[in-house]
Every structure is written in C-alpha cells, then in structure tokens.
Protein backbone atom coordinates (compact mmCIF):
# COMPACT_ATOMS: atom_id res chain seq x y z
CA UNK A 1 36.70 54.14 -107.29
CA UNK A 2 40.01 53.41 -106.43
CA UNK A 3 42.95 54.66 -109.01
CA UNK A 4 45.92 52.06 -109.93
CA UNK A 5 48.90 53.09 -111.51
CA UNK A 6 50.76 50.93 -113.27
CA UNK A 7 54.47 51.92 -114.12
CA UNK A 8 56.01 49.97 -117.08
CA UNK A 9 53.69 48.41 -119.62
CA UNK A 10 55.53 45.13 -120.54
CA UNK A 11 54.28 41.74 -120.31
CA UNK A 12 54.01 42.08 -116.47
CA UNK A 13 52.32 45.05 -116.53
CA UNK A 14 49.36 44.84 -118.70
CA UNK A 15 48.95 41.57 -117.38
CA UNK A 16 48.43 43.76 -114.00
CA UNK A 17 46.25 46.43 -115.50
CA UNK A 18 43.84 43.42 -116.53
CA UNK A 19 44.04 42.01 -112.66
CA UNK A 20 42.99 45.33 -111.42
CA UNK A 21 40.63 47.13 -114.11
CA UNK A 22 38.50 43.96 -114.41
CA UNK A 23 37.73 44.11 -110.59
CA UNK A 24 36.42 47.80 -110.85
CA UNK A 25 39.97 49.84 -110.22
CA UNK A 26 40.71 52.48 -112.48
CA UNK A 27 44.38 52.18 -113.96
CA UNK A 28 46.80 54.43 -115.68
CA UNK A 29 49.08 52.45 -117.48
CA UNK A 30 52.73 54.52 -118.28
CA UNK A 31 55.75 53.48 -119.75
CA UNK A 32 58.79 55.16 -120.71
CA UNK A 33 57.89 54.43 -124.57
CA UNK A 34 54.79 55.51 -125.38
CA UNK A 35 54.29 53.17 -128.26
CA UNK A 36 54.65 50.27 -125.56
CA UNK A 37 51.87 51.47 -123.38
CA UNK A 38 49.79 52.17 -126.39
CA UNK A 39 50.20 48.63 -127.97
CA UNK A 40 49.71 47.32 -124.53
CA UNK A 41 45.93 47.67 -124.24
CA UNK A 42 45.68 45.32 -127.14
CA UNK A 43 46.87 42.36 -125.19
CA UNK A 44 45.02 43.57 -122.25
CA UNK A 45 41.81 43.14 -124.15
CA UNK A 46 43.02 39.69 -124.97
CA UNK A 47 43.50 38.65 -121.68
CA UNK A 48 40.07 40.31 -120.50
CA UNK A 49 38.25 37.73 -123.07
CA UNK A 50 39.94 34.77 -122.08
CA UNK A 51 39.04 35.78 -118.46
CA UNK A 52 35.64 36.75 -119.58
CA UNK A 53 35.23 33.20 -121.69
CA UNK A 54 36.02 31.03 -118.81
CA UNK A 55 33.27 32.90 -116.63
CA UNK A 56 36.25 34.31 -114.33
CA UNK A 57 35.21 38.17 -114.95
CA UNK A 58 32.21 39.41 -116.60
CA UNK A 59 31.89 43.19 -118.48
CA UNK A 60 35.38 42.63 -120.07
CA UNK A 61 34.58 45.94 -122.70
CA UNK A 62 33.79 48.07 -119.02
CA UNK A 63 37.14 46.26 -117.68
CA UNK A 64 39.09 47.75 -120.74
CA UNK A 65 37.43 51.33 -120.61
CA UNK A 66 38.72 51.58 -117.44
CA UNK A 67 42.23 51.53 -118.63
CA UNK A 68 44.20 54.63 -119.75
CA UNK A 69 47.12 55.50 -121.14
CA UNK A 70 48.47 58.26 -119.05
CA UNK A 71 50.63 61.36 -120.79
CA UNK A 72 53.55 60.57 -118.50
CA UNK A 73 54.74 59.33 -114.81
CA UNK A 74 52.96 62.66 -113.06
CA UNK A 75 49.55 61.77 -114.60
CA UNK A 76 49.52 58.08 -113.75
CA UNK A 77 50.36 58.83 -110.50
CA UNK A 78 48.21 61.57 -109.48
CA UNK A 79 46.08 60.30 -107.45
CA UNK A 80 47.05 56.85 -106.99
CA UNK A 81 46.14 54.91 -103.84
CA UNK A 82 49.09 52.12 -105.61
CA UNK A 83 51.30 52.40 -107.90
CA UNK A 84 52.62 49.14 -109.01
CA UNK A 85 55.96 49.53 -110.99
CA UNK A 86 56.91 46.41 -113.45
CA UNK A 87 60.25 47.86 -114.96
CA UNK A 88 63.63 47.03 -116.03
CA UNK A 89 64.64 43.93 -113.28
CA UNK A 90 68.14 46.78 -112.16
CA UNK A 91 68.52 47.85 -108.72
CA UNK A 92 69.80 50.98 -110.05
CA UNK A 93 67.26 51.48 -112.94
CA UNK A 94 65.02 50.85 -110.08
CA UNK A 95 66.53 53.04 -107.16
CA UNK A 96 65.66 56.41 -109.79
CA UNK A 97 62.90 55.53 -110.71
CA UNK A 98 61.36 54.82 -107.19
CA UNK A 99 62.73 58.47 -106.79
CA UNK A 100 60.27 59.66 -109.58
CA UNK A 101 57.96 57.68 -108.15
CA UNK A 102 58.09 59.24 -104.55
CA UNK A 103 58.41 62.59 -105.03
CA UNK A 104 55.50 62.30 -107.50
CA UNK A 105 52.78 60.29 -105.79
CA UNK A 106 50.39 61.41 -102.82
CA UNK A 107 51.83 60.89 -99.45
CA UNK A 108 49.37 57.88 -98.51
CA UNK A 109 50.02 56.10 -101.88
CA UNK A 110 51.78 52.41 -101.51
CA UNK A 111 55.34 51.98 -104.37
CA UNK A 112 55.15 48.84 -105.10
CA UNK A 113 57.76 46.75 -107.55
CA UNK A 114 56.85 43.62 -109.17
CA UNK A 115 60.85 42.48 -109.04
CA UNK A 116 61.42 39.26 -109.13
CA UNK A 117 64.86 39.07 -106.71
CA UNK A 118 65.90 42.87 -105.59
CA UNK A 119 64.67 43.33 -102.29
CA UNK A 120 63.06 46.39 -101.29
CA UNK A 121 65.55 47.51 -99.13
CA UNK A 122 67.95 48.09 -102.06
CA UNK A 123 66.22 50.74 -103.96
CA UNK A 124 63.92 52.70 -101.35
CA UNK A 125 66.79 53.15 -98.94
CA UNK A 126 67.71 56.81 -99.57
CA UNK A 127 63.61 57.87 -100.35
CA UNK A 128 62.13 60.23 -98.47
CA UNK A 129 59.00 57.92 -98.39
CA UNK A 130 60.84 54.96 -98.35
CA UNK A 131 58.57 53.93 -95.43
CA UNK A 132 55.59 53.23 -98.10
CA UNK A 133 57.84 51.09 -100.42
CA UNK A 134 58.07 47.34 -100.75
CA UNK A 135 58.06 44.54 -103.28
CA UNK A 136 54.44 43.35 -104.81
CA UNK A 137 56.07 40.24 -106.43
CA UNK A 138 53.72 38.55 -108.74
CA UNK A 139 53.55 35.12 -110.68
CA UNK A 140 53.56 34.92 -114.85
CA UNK A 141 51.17 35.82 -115.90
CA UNK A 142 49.40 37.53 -112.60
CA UNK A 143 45.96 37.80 -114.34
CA UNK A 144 45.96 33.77 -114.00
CA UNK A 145 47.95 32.76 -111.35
CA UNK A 146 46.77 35.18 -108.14
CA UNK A 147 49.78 35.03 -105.52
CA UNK A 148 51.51 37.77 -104.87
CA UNK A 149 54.36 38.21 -102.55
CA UNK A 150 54.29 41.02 -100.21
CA UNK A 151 58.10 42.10 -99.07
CA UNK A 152 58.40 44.84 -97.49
CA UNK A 153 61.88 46.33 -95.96
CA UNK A 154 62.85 46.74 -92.19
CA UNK A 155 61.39 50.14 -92.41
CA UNK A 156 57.80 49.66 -94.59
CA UNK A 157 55.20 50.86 -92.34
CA UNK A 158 53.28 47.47 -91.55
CA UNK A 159 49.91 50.02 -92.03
CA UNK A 160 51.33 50.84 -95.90
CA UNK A 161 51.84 46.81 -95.74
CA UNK A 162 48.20 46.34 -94.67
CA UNK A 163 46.98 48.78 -97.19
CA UNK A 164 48.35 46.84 -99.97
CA UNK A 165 47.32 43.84 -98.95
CA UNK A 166 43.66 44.64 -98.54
CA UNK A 167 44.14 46.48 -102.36
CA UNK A 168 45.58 42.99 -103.89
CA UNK A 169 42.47 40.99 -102.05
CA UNK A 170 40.08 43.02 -103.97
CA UNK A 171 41.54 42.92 -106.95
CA UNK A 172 41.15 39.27 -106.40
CA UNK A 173 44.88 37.97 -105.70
CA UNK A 174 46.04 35.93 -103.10
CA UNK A 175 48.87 37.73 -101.45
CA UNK A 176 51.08 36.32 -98.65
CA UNK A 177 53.42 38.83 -96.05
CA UNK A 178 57.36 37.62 -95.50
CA UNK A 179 58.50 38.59 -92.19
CA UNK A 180 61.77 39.68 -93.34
CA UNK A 181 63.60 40.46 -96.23
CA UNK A 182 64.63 36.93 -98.44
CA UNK A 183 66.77 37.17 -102.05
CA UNK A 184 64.13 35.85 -104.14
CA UNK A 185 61.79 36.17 -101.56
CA UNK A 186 59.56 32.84 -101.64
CA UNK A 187 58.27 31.33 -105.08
CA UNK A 188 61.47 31.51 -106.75
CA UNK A 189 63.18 30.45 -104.13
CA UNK A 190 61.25 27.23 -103.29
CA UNK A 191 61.30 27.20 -107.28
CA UNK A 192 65.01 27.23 -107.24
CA UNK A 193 65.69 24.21 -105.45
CA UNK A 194 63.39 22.29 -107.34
CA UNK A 195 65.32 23.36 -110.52
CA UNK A 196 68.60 22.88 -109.40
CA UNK A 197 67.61 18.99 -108.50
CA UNK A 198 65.97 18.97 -112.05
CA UNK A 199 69.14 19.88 -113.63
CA UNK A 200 71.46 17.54 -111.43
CA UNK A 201 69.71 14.63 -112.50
CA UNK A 202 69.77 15.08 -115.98
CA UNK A 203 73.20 15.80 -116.20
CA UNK A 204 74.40 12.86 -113.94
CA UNK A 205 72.02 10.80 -116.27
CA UNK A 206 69.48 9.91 -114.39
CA UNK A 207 66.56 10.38 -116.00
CA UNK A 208 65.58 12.59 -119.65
CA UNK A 209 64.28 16.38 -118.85
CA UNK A 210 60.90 15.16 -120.39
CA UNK A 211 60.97 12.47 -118.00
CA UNK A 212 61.63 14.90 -115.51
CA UNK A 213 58.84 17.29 -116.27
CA UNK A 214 56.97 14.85 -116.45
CA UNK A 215 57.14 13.36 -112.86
CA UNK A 216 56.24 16.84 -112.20
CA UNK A 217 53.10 17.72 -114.41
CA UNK A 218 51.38 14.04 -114.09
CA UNK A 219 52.35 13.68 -110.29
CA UNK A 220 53.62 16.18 -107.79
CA UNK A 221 52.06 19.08 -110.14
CA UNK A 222 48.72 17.48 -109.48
CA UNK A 223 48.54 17.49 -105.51
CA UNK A 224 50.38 21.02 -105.80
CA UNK A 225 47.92 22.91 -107.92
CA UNK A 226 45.41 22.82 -105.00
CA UNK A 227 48.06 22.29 -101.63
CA UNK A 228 51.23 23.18 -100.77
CA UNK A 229 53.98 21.41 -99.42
CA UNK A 230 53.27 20.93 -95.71
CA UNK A 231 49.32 20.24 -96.60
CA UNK A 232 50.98 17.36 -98.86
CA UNK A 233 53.23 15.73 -96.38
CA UNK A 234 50.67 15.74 -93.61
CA UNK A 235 49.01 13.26 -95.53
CA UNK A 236 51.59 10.93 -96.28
CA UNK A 237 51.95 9.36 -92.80
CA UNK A 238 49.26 8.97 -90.11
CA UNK A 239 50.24 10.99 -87.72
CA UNK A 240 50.59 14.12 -89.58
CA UNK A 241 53.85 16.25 -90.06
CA UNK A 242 55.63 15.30 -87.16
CA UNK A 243 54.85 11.76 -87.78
CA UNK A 244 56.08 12.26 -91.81
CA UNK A 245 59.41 14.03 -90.50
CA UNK A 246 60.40 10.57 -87.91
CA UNK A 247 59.59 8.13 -90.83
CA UNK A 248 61.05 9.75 -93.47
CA UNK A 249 63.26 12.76 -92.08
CA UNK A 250 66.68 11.40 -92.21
CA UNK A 251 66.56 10.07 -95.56
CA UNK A 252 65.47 13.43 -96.84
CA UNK A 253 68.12 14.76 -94.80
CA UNK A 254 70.77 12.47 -97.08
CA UNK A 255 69.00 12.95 -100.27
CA UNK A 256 69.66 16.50 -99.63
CA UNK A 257 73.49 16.70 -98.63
CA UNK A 258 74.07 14.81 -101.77
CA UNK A 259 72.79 16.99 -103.97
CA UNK A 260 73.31 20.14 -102.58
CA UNK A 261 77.17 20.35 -104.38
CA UNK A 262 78.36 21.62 -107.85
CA UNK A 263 77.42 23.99 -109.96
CA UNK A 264 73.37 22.32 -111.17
CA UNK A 265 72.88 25.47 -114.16
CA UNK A 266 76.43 24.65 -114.96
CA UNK A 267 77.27 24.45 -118.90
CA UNK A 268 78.13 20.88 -118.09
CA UNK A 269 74.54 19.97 -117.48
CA UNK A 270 72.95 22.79 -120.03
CA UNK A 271 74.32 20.99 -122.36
CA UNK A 272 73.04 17.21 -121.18
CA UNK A 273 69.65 18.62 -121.21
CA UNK A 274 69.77 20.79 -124.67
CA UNK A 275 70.85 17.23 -126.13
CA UNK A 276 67.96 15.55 -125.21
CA UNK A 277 65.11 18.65 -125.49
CA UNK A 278 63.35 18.94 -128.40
CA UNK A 279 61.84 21.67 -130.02
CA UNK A 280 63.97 24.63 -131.37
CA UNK A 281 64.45 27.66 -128.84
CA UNK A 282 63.03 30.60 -130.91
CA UNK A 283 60.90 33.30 -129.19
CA UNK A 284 58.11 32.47 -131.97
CA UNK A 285 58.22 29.02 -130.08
CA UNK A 286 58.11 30.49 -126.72
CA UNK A 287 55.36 32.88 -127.78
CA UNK A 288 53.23 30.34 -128.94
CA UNK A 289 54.04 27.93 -125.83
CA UNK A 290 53.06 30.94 -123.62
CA UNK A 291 50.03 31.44 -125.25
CA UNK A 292 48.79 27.48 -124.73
CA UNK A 293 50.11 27.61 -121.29
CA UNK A 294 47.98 30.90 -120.61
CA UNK A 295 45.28 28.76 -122.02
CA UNK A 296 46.14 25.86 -119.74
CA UNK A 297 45.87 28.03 -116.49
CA UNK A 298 42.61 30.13 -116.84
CA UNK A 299 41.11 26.80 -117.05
CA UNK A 300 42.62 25.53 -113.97
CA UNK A 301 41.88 28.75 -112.40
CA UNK A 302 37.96 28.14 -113.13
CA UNK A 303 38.04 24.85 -111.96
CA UNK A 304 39.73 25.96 -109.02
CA UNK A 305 37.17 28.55 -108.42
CA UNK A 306 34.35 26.32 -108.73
CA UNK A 307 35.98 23.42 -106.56
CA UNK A 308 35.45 23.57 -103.02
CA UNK A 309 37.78 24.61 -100.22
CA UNK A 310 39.45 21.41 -98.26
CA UNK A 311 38.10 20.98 -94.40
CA UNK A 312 39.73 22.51 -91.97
C-alpha cells in the first residue's frame, strides 16, 4: 500500500488525508501542533460520511483507520512515496520547511505544496532534491472538488512530475500539468479576472453583488460545472471556436480594454459592495456557509459521477 504524508493538518490538509485514505493510501498526518493534527481526524471522519452518504466512497470507518497521527516530521515521512505539505501560505516559512522535508524523505519521494500562488521555483531552489519538488495545488475543499494543479519548476524531473500525477489519479483527482511556471498558476488566475470584473461592476453601479452572483450560479455556473470555457464557446456559433472568435472577437476585445484599468479590490468598490451585501461577516457565518456549500458540492460531485461523459 502506498504511504502519504501529509505535512500541516489545517483545513487543507485533512481535507487531503480524506482524498487519499478513502482510496486505500495510508497517510501520516503531522503538524507542527500536535493538538491540530489530533483534532484533525475528527473532521476527517466528517468528511468520510458525507462522502460515504452520497455513495462517493464506501468503508468510510477502514478510510479513517488508515489515518495516523505521526510523532513528528521524520515519522510521517519515512517512507513516503508523497508527501503533500499544506502549511503556512510564506515563501520563507515554506523554503525551511521544504529543507526538513528533503533531507528527511526517501530519495524517490515527490514534495509537493498545496500553495495557492508561490511557485515552486521559490522555495526548492537551494534543495539538494529540489529536482523532486513542485506545487500540488488543490481546490477548497479537495475531497469535493478533484482538480489539482500540477506546477512543477524549470528543474522538476518530468518522471517525479509523472509520478505524482499517476498518485493524484488514483486517489481519484483530476490533475492537470502547466508547462511553465504561472503566479497563481491556473484556477486562481482564470478566477481572478472573473473577480476583478465582478467588483468593477458593482462599484461603477452596474448591477447589486447578489445580482452578480447570481448571473453566475443560475447561468454561466451551470454550463461551467460540467465544461470549461473553450467547450462553452464552441457551441455558441456554428462553426466552432474559430467561427465564435470572427463573430464575436472584437467586441470581447473592447469589453476587455475597458475594464482592464483601476484598482477593481480597491476600498472604493469594497465598500459599494459591503453596502449592498447582507449578512454579517463573522467566521461563525462563514463556518456555517462552508459547511452548506460542502453540502452543495458532494452532491454535484455524485451527480457528476453518475452523468455521462459528453461525445467526443
């Protein structure tokens, strides 16, 4: 059976040791406070049921005895085929520990960070092994949303990238490579853009940020929960892509230019939204929010499951 480690035992991370025990990998969960990794299997066994209730893993008890709490960074890594690290988002919190990390773990075993914008290139430059580092950047929460974004640096071995890749598959996630090195890599990059536009219209009054979300959830939301954005537009003009981009390309092109200027996250337009958002922001609210959204998305992700695959 192949051993996971994961480093850091936060909401990321036990969401991880879930994605990985409850498709028969053995993980040692560590995290600098012990308390933290202990209180951690808790949740875990929360998420395993809601998995397990939807029919999306079965034997969630077998799932959670798979899942120890290791006595510190040497044990979890000892014998490790991946070690996937989910701490502190600091390059420099980052750059020592990724020294722990290689000088602990077997040769052969892929560091991999869940970061969310550092690049791997900006903590595993100096590592001995920095040839078996890159970034394993998942979604919130990875047990129910399955991409992961593989990123390595100019000098991961593309066999340690290969490695990991085949690893995420069987633990059931849908990873995708990047060529090259990209601040923010992909998802939060495309999901950048998207909020920066959400922000500019608010603020130059355009339309309400419920209205806003809304447009989203009850219309582009829907076709993008089962195709992306090129599988969308190929279908809004007969001929396909190329026949989308004539019709339609310049006027994109304008839309764009005009609102690529200011500053969209601005306090200017934080403000024109937190005027007109309801709901008081609390982290009891955003607990309980999390915990209906978690709800919201292991449903999709049965449905999704159980739908069929487009034509080619």
């Amino acid at each position: 059976m192949t051993k996971i480690a994961i480093i850091g035992a936060g909401l990321i991370g036990r969401a991880w040791a879930a994605v990985f025990s409850s498709h028969g990998f053995d993980v040692a969960l560590h995290d600098q406070t012990a308390d933290i990794a202990q209180t951690a299997k808790g949740h875990i066994k929360t998420n395993l049921k809601q998995l397990a209730d939807l029919g999306l893993i079965s034997h969630p008890k077998e799932a959670l005895a798979r899942i120890r709490v290791a006595d510190d960074l040497a044990d979890a890594l000892d014998g490790a085929a991946l070690a996937q690290e989910s701490g502190p988002e600091n390059v420099e919190a980052k750059k020592k520990l990724f020294a722990e990390m290689d000088e602990l773990a077997r040769p052969n075993a892929v560091l991999a960070s869940s970061t969310s914008f550092i690049e791997a290139s900006r903590f595993s430059k100096k590592l001995k092994g920095r040839h078996r580092c890159l970034v394993g950047h998942p979604v919130n929460p990875p047990h129910l949303v399955p991409i992961v974004e593989l990123a390595p640096a100019e000098w991961t071995d593309p066999e340690i990238v290969e490695k990991a890749r085949k690893i995420y598959e069987k633990a059931g996630q849908v990873p995708i490579i990047l060529r090259k090195e990209s601040p923010g890599f992909i998802l939060n990059r495309l999901q950048a853009v998207l909020l920066a536009e959400a922000f500019r219209l608010v603020g130059a009054g355009v339309a309400s940020p419920q209205d806003v979300d809304k447009t989203i959830r009850d219309g582009l939301g829907l076709r993008w929960s089962f195709m992306g954005p090129f599988e969308t537009i190929e279908l809004n003009a007969p001929g396909g892509i190329a026949d989308y981009c004539a019709r339609y390309g310049e006027s994109l092109t304008d839309m764009v230019a005009e609102s690529g200027s200011g500053k969209p996250f601005g306090k200017k337009n934080v403000q024109k939204v937190m005027e007109q958002w309801t709901g008081a922001q609390t982290p009891e609210r955003v607990a309980a929010l999390s915990q209906w959204r978690d709800g919201r998305l292991a449903s999709l992700k049965a449905h999704k499951k159980a739908a069929k695959r487009k034509p080619a």
